[in-house]
C-alpha atoms as a PDB file:
ATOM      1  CA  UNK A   1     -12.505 -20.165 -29.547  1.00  0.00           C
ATOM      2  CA  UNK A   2      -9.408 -18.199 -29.079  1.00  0.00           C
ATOM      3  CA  UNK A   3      -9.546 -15.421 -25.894  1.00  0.00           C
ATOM      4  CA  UNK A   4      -9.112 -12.290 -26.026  1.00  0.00           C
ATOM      5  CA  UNK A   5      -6.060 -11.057 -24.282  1.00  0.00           C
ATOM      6  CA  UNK A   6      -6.165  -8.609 -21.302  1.00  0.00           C
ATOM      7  CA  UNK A   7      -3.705  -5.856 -22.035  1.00  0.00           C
ATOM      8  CA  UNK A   8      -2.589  -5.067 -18.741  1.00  0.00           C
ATOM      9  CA  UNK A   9       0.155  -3.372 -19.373  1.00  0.00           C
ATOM     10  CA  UNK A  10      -2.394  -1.085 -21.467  1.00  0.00           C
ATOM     11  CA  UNK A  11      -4.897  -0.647 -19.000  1.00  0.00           C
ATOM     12  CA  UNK A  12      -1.887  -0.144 -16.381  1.00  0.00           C
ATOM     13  CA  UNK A  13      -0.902   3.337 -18.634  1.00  0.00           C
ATOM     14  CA  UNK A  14      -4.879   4.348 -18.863  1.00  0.00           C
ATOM     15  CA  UNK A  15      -4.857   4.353 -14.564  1.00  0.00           C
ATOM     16  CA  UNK A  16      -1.639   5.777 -14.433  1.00  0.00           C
ATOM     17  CA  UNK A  17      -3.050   8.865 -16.708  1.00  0.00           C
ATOM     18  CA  UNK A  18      -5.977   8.985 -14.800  1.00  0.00           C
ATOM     19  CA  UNK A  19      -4.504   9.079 -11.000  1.00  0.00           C
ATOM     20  CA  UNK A  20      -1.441  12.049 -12.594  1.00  0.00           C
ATOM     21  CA  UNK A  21      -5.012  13.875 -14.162  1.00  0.00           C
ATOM     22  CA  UNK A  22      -6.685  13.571 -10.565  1.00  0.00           C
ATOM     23  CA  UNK A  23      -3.406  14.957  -8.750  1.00  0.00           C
ATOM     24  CA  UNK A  24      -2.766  17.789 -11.301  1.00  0.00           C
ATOM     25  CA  UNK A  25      -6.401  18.644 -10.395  1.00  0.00           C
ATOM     26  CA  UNK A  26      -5.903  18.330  -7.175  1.00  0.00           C
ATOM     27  CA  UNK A  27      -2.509  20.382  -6.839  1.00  0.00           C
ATOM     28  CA  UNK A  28      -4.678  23.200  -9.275  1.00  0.00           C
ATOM     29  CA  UNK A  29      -6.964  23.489  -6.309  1.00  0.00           C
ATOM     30  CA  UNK A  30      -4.558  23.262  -3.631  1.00  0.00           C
ATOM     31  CA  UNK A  31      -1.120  23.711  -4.185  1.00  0.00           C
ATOM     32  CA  UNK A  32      -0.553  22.406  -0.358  1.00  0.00           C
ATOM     33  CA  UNK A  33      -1.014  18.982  -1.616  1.00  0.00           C
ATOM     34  CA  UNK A  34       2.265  17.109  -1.891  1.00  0.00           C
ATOM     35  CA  UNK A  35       1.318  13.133  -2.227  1.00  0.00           C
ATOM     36  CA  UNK A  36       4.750  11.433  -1.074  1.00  0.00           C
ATOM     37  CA  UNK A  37       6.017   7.735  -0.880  1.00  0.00           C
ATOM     38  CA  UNK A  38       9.250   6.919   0.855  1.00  0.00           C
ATOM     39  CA  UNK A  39      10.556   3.731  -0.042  1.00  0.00           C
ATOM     40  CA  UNK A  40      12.814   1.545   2.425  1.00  0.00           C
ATOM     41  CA  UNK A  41      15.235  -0.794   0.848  1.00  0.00           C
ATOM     42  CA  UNK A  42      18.205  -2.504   2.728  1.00  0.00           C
ATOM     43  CA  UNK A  43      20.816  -4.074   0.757  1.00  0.00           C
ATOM     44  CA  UNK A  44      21.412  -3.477  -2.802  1.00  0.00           C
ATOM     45  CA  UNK A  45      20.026  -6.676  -4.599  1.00  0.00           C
ATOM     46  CA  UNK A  46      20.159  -5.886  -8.448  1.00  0.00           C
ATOM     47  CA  UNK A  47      16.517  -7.512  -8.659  1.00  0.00           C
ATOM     48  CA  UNK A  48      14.883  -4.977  -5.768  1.00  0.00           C
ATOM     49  CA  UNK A  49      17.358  -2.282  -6.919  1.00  0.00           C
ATOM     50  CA  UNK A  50      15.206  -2.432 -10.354  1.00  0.00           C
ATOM     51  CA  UNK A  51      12.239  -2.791  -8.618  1.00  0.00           C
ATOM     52  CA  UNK A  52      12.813   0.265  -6.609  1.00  0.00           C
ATOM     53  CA  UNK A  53      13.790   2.593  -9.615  1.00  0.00           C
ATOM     54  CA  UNK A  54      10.917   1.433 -11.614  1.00  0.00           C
ATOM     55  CA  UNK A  55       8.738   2.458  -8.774  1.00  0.00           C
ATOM     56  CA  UNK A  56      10.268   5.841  -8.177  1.00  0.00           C
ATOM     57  CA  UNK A  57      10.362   6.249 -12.066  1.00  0.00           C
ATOM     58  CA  UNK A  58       6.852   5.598 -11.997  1.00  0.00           C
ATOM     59  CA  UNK A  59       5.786   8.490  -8.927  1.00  0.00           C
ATOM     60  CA  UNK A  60       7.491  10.750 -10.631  1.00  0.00           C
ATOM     61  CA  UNK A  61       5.421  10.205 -14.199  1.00  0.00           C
ATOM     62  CA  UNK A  62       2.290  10.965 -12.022  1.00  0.00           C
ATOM     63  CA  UNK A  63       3.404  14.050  -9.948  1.00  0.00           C
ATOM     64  CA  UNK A  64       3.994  12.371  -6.854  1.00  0.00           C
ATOM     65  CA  UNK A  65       7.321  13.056  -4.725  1.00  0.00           C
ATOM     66  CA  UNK A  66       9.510   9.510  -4.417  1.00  0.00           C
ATOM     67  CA  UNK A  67      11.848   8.971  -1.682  1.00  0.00           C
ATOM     68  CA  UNK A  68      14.337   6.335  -1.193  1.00  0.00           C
ATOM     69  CA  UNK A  69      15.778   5.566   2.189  1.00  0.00           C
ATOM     70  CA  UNK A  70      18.968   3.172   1.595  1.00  0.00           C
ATOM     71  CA  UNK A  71      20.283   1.059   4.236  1.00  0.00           C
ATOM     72  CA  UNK A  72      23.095  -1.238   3.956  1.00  0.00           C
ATOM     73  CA  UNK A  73      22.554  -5.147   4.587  1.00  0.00           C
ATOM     74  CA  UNK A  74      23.941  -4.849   7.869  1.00  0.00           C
ATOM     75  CA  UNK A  75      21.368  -2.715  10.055  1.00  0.00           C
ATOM     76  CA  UNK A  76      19.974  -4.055  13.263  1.00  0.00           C
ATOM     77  CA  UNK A  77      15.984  -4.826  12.970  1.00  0.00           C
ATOM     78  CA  UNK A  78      15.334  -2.653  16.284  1.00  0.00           C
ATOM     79  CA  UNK A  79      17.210   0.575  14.349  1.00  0.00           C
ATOM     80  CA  UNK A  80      15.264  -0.016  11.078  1.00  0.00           C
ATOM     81  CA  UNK A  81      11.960  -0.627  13.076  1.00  0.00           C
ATOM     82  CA  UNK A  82      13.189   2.971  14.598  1.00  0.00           C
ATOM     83  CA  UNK A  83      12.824   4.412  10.957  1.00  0.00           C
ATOM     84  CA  UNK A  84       9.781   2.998  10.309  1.00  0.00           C
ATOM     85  CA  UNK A  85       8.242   4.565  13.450  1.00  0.00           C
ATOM     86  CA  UNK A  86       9.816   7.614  12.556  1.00  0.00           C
ATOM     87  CA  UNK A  87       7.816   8.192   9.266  1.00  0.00           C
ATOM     88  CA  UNK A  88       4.742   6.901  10.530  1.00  0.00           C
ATOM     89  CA  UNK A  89       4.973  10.478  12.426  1.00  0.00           C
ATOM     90  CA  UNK A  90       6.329  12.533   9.580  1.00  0.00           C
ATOM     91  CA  UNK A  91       2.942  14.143   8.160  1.00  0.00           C
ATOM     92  CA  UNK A  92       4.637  14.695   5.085  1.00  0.00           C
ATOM     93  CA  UNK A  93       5.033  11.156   4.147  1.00  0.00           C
ATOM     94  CA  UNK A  94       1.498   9.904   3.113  1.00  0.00           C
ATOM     95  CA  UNK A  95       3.066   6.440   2.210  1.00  0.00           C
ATOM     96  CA  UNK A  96       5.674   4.125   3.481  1.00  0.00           C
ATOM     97  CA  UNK A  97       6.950   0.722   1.033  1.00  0.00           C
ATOM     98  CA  UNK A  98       9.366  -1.840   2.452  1.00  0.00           C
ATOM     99  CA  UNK A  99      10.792  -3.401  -0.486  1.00  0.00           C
ATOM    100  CA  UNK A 100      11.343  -7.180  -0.269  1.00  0.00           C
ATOM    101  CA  UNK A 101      13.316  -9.562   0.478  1.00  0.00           C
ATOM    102  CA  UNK A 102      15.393  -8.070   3.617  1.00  0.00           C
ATOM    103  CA  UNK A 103      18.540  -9.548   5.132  1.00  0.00           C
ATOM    104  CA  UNK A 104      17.737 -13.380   7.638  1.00  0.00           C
ATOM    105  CA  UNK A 105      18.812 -11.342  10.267  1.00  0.00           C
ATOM    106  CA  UNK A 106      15.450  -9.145   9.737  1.00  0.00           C
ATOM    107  CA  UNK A 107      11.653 -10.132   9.953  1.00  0.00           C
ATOM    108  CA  UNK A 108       9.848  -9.095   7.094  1.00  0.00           C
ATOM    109  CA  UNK A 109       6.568  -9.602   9.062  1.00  0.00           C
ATOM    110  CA  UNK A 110       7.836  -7.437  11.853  1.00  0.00           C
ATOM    111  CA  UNK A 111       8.826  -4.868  10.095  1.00  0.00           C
ATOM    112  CA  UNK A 112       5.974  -4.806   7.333  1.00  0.00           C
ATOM    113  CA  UNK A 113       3.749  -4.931  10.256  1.00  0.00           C
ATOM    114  CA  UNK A 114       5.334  -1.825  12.239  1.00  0.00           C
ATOM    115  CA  UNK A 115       3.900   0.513   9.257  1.00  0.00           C
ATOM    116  CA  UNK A 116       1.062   2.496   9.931  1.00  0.00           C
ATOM    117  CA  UNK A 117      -2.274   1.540   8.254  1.00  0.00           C
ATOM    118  CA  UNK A 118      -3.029   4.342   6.736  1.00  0.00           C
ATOM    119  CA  UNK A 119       0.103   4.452   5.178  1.00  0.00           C
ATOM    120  CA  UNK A 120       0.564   0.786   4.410  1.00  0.00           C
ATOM    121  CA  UNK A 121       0.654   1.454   0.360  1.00  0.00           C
ATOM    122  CA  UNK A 122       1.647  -2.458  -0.147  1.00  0.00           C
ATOM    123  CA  UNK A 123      -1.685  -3.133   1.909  1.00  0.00           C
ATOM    124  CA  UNK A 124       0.164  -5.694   4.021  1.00  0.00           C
ATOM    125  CA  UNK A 125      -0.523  -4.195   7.760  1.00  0.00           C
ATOM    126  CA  UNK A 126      -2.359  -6.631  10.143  1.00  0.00           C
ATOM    127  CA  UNK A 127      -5.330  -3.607  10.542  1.00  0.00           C
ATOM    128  CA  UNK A 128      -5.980  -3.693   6.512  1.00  0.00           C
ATOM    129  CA  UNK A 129      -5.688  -7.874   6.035  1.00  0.00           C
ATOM    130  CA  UNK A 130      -7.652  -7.889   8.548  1.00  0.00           C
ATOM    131  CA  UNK A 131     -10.648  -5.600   7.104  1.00  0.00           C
ATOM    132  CA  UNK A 132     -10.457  -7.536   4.168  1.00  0.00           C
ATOM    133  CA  UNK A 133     -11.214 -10.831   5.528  1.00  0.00           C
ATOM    134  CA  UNK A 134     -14.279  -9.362   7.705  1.00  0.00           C
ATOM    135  CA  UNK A 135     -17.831  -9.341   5.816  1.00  0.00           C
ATOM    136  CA  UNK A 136     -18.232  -5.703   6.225  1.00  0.00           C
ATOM    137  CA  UNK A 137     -15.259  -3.798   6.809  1.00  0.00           C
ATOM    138  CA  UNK A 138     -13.483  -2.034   4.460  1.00  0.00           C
ATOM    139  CA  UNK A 139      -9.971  -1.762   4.226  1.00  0.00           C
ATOM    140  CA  UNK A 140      -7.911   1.600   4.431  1.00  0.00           C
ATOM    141  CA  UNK A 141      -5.613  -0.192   1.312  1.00  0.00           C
ATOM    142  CA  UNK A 142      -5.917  -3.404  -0.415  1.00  0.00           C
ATOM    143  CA  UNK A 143      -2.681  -5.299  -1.243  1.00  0.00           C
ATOM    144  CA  UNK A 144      -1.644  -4.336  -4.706  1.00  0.00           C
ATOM    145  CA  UNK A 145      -1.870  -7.117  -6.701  1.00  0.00           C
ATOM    146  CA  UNK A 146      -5.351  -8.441  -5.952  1.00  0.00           C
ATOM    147  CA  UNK A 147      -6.391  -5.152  -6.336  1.00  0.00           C
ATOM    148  CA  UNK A 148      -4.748  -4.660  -9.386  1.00  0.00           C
ATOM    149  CA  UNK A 149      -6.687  -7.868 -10.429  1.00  0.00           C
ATOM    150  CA  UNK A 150     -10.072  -6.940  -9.661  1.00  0.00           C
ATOM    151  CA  UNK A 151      -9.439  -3.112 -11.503  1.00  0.00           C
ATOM    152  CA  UNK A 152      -8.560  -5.681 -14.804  1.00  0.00           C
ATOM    153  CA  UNK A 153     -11.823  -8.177 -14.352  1.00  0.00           C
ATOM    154  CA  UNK A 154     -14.003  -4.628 -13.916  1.00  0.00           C
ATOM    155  CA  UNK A 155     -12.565  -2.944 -16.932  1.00  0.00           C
ATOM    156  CA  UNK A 156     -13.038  -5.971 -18.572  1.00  0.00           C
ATOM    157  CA  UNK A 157     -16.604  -5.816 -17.460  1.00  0.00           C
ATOM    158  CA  UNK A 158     -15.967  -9.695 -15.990  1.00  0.00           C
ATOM    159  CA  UNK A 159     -19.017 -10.935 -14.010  1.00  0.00           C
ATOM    160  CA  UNK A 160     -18.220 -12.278 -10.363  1.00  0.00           C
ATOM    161  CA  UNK A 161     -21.397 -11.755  -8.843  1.00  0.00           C
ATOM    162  CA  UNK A 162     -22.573 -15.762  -8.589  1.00  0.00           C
ATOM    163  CA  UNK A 163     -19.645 -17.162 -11.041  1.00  0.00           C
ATOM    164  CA  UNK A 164     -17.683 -19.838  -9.862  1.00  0.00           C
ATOM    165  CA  UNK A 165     -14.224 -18.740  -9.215  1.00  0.00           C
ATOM    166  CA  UNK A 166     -10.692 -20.571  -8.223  1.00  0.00           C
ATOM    167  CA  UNK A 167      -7.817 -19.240  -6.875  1.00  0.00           C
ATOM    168  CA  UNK A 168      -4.502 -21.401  -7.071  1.00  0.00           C
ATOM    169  CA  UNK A 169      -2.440 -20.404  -4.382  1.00  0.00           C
ATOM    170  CA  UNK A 170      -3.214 -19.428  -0.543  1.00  0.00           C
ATOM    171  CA  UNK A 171      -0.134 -16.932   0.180  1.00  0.00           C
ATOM    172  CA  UNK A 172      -1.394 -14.143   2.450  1.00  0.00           C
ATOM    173  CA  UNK A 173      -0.218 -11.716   0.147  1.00  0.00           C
ATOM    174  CA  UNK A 174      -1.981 -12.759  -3.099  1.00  0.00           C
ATOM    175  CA  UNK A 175      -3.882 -16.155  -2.838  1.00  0.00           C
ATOM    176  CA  UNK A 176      -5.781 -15.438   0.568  1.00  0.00           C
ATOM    177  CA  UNK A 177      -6.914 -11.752   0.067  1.00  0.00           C
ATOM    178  CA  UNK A 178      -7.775 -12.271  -3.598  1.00  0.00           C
ATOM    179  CA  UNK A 179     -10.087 -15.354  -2.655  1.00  0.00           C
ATOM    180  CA  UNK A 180     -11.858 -12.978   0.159  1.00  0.00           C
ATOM    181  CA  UNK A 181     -12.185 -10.327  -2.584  1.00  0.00           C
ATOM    182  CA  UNK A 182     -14.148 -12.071  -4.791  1.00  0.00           C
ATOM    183  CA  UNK A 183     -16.052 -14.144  -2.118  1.00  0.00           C
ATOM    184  CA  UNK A 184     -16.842 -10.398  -1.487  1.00  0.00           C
ATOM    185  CA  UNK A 185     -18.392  -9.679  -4.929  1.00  0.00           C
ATOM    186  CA  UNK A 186     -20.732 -12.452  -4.838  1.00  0.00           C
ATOM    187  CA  UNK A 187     -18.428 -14.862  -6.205  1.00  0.00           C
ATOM    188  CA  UNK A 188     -18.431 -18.975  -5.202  1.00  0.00           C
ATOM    189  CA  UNK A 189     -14.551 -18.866  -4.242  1.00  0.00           C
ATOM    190  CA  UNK A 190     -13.215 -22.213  -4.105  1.00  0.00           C
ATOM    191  CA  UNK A 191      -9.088 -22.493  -3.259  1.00  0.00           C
ATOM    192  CA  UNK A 192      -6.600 -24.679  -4.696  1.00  0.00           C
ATOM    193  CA  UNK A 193      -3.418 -25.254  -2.855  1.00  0.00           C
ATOM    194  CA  UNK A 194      -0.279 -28.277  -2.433  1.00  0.00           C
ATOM    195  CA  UNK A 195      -2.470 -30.391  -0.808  1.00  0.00           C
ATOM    196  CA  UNK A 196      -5.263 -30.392  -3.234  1.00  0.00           C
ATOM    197  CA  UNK A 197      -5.382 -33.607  -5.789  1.00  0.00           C
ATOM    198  CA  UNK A 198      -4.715 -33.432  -9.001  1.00  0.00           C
ATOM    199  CA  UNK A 199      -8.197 -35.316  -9.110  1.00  0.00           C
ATOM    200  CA  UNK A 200      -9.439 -32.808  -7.912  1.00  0.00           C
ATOM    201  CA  UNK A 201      -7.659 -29.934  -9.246  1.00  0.00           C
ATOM    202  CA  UNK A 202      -8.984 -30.672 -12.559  1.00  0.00           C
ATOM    203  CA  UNK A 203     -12.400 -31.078 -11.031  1.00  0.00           C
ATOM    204  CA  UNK A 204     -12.338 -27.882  -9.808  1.00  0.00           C
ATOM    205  CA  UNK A 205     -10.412 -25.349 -12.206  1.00  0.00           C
ATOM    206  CA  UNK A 206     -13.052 -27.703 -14.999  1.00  0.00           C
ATOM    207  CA  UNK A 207     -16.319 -26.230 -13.863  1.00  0.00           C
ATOM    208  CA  UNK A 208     -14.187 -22.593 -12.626  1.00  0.00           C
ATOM    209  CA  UNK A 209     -16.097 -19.430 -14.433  1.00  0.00           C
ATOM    210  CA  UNK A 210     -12.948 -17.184 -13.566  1.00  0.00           C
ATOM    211  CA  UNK A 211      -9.518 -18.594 -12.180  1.00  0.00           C
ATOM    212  CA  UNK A 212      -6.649 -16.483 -10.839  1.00  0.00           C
ATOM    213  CA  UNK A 213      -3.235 -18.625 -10.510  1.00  0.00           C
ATOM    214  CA  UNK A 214      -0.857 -17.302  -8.267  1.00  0.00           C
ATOM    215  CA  UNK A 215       1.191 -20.256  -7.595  1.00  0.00           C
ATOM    216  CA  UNK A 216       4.436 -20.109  -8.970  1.00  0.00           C
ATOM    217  CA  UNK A 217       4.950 -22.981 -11.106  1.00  0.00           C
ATOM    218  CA  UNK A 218       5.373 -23.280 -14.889  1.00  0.00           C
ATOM    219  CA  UNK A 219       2.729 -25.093 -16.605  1.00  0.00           C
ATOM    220  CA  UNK A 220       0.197 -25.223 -13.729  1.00  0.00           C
ATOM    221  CA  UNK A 221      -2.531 -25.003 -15.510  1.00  0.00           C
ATOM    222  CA  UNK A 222      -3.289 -26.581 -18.629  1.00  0.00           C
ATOM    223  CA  UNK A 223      -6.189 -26.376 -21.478  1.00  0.00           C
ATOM    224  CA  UNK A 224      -7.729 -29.412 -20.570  1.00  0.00           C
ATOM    225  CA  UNK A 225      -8.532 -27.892 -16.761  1.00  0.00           C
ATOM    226  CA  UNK A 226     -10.229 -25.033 -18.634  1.00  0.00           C
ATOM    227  CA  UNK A 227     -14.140 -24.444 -19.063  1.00  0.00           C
ATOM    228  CA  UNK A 228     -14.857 -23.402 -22.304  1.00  0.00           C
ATOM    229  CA  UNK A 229     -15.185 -19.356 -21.974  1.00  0.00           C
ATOM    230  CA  UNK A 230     -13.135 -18.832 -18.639  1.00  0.00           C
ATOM    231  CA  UNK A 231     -11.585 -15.999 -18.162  1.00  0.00           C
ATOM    232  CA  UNK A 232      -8.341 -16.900 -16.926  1.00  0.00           C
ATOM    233  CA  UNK A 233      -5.701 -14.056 -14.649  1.00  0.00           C
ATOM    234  CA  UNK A 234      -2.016 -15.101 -14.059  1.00  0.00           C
ATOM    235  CA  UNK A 235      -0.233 -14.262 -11.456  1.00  0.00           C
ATOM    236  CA  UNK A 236       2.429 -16.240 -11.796  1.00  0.00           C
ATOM    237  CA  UNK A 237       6.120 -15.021 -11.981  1.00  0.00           C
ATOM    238  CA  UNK A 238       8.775 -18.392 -13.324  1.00  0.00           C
ATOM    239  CA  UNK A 239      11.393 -17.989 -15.063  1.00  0.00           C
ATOM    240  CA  UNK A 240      12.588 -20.566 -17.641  1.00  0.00           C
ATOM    241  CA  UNK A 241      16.141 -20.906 -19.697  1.00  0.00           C
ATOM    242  CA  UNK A 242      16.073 -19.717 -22.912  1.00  0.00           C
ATOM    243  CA  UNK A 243      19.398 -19.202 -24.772  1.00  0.00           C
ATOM    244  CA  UNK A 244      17.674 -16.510 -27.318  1.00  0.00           C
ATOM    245  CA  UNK A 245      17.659 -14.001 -24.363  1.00  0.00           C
ATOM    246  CA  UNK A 246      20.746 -12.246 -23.438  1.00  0.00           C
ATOM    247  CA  UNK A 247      20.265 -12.973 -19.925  1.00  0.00           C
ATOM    248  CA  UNK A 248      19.422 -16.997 -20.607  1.00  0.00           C
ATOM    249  CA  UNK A 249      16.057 -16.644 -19.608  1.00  0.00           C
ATOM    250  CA  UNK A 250      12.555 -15.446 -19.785  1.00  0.00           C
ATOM    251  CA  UNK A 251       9.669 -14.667 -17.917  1.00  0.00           C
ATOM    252  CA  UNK A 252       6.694 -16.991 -17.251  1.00  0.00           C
ATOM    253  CA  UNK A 253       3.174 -17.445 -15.561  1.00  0.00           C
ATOM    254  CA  UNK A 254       1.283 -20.083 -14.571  1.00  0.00           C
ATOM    255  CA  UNK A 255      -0.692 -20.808 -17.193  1.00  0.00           C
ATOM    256  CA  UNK A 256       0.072 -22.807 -20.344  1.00  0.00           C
ATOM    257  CA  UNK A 257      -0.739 -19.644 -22.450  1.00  0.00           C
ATOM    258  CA  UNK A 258      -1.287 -21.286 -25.844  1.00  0.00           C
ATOM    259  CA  UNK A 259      -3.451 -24.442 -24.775  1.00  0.00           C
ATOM    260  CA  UNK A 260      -5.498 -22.121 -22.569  1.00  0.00           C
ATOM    261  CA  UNK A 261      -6.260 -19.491 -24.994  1.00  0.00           C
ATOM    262  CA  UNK A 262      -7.465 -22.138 -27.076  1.00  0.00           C
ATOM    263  CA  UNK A 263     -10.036 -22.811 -24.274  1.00  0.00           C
ATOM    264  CA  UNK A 264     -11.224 -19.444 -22.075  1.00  0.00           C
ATOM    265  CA  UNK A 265     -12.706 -16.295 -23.633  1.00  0.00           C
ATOM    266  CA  UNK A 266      -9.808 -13.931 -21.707  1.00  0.00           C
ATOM    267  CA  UNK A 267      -7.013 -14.150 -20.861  1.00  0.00           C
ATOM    268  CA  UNK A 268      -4.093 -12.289 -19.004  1.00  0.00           C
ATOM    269  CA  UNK A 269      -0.609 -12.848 -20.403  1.00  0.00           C
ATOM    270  CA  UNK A 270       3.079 -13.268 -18.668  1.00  0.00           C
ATOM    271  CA  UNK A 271       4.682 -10.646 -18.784  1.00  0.00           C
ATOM    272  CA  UNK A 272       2.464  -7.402 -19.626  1.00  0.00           C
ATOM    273  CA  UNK A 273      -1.056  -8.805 -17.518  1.00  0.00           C
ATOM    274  CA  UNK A 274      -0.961  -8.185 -13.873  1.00  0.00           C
ATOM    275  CA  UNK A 275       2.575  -7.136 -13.264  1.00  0.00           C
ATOM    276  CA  UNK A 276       1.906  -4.017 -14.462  1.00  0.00           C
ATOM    277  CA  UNK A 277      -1.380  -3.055 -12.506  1.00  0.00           C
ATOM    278  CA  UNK A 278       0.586  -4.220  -9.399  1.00  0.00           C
ATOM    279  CA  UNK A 279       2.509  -1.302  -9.811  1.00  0.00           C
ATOM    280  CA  UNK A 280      -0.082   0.823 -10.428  1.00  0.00           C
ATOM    281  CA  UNK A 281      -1.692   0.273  -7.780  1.00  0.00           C
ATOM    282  CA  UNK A 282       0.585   1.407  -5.716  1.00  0.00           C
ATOM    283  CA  UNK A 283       0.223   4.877  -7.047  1.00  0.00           C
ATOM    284  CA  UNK A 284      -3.423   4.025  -6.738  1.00  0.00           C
ATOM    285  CA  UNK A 285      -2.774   3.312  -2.995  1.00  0.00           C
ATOM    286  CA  UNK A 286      -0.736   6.102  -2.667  1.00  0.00           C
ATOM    287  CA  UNK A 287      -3.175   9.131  -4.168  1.00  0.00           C
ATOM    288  CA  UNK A 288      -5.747   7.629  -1.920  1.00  0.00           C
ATOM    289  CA  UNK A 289      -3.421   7.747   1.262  1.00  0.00           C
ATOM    290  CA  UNK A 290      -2.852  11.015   0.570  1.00  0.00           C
ATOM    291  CA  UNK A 291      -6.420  12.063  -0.005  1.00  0.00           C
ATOM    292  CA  UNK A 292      -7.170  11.164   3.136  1.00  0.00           C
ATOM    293  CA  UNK A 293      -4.432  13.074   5.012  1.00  0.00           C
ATOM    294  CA  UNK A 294      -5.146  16.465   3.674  1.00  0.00           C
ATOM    295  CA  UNK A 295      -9.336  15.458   3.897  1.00  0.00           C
ATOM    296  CA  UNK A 296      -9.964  15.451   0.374  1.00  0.00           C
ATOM    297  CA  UNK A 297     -12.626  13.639  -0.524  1.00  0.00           C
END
């Protein structure tokens, strides 16, 4: 058996077609509607620097208005809390994104926290984890990247509904939400994390149906931890030396790609699987936040 590789970067460009269609619809209708994202970044890291213009790049593709507010490295937390408060009001901002890592001196969790739900794009607000991790309650926005993995596993018609499922890694950003998601679709969600054996690791990711990694560490998982026909999602971002690149090194998941195809029936690769849809789905996020601001159903 050798899997069949989930395109993400493919299925990324088919979304991002479909949410500029759904806007240029929208703005036919009603030339009022304006979708905007302000983005926050403090400092000018070269890594979040890309980050940022990639996401910017990537409103603008789909007709929505990108704004980047620049601070330098040096700004109190209590004056950029004050900005964040102050486009929570602004009712023509329909989305707010903190770009990460900030300065020590500033708590990500503070500030993450201080944005309004409904404009929480990365999906990171207390309100929205929250909704996710009750039975019933729906979320205004869904973090991005377990989203972003659920939109691949449904285009790739993936059964969930009474698979068993693993998810390597317990961040609350990835790991944690992504577990609840699936739990959510009827799937037996069972969590592997630092403390888990590597007894039972194998145990575990051996008898898996569907396993996401999101771990951050090279080689994690191997071929002989797959069950034959598993469809297998990495998350993972590691980068390795490698003196063919011009920067010395390349971009790596998880998984060990090569043994593992051998073993599941799909497979995401690293880079070009879920990296993609991440960003995505912050347009995703985005349309939707602004569909509910002007009522639009």
């Amino acid at each position: 058996m050798t899997a069949d590789i989930i395109q993400g970067k493919v299925i990324s460009k088919e979304l991002r077609q479909n949410i500029k269609n759904e806007i240029d619809a929208i703005k036919a209708k009603n030339p009022e509607f304006k979708p905007k994202l302000v983005v926050i970044q403090v400092g000018a890291r070269p890594d979040s620097s890309t980050y940022v213009r990639m996401k910017l790049k990537s409103c603008k593709a789909v007709g929505i208005e990108g704004e980047l507010r620049k601070y330098d490295s040096t700004i109190g937390e209590e004056e950029l809390l004050k900005s964040v408060h102050e486009l929570n009001e602004d009712t023509s901002v329909h989305g707010v994104l903190v770009q990460l890592p900030l300065p020590a001196h500033i708590s990500e969790e503070k500030i993450t926290d201080a944005v309004e739900q409904a404009k929480d794009v990365d999906g990171f607000s207390p309100l929205n984890m929250a909704a996710i991790f009750k039975r019933k309650a729906q979320p205004l926005q869904i973090p991005c990247t377990p989203k972003g993995v659920m939109y691949m596993l449904d285009h790739e018609k993936v059964v969930i509904d009474g698979k068993n499922v693993v998810v390597c890694g317990r961040s609350d950003i990835v790991g944690g939400p992504m577990a609840k998601l699936l739990e959510k679709r009827g799937g037996t969600v069972t969590i592997i994390h630092s403390k888990t054996t590597e007894e039972q690791k194998k145990f575990y990711c051996s008898n898996a149906d569907i396993i996401v990694s999101a771990v951050g560490k090279v080689n994690f998982l191997r071929g002989d931890y797959v069950k034959p026909g598993a469809v297998i999602i990495d998350v993972g971002t590691n980068y390795v030396e490698d003196s063919t690149k011009k920067s010395g090194h390349r971009l790596v998941g998880d998984v060990d790609f090569e043994s593992c195809r051998e073993k599941a029936s799909k497979i995401t690769p690293v880079p070009g699987g879920v990296g993609p849809m991440t960003v995505a789905m912050v347009l995703h996020n985005l349309l939707e936040a602004s569909k509910r601001a002007y009522g639009i159903e």
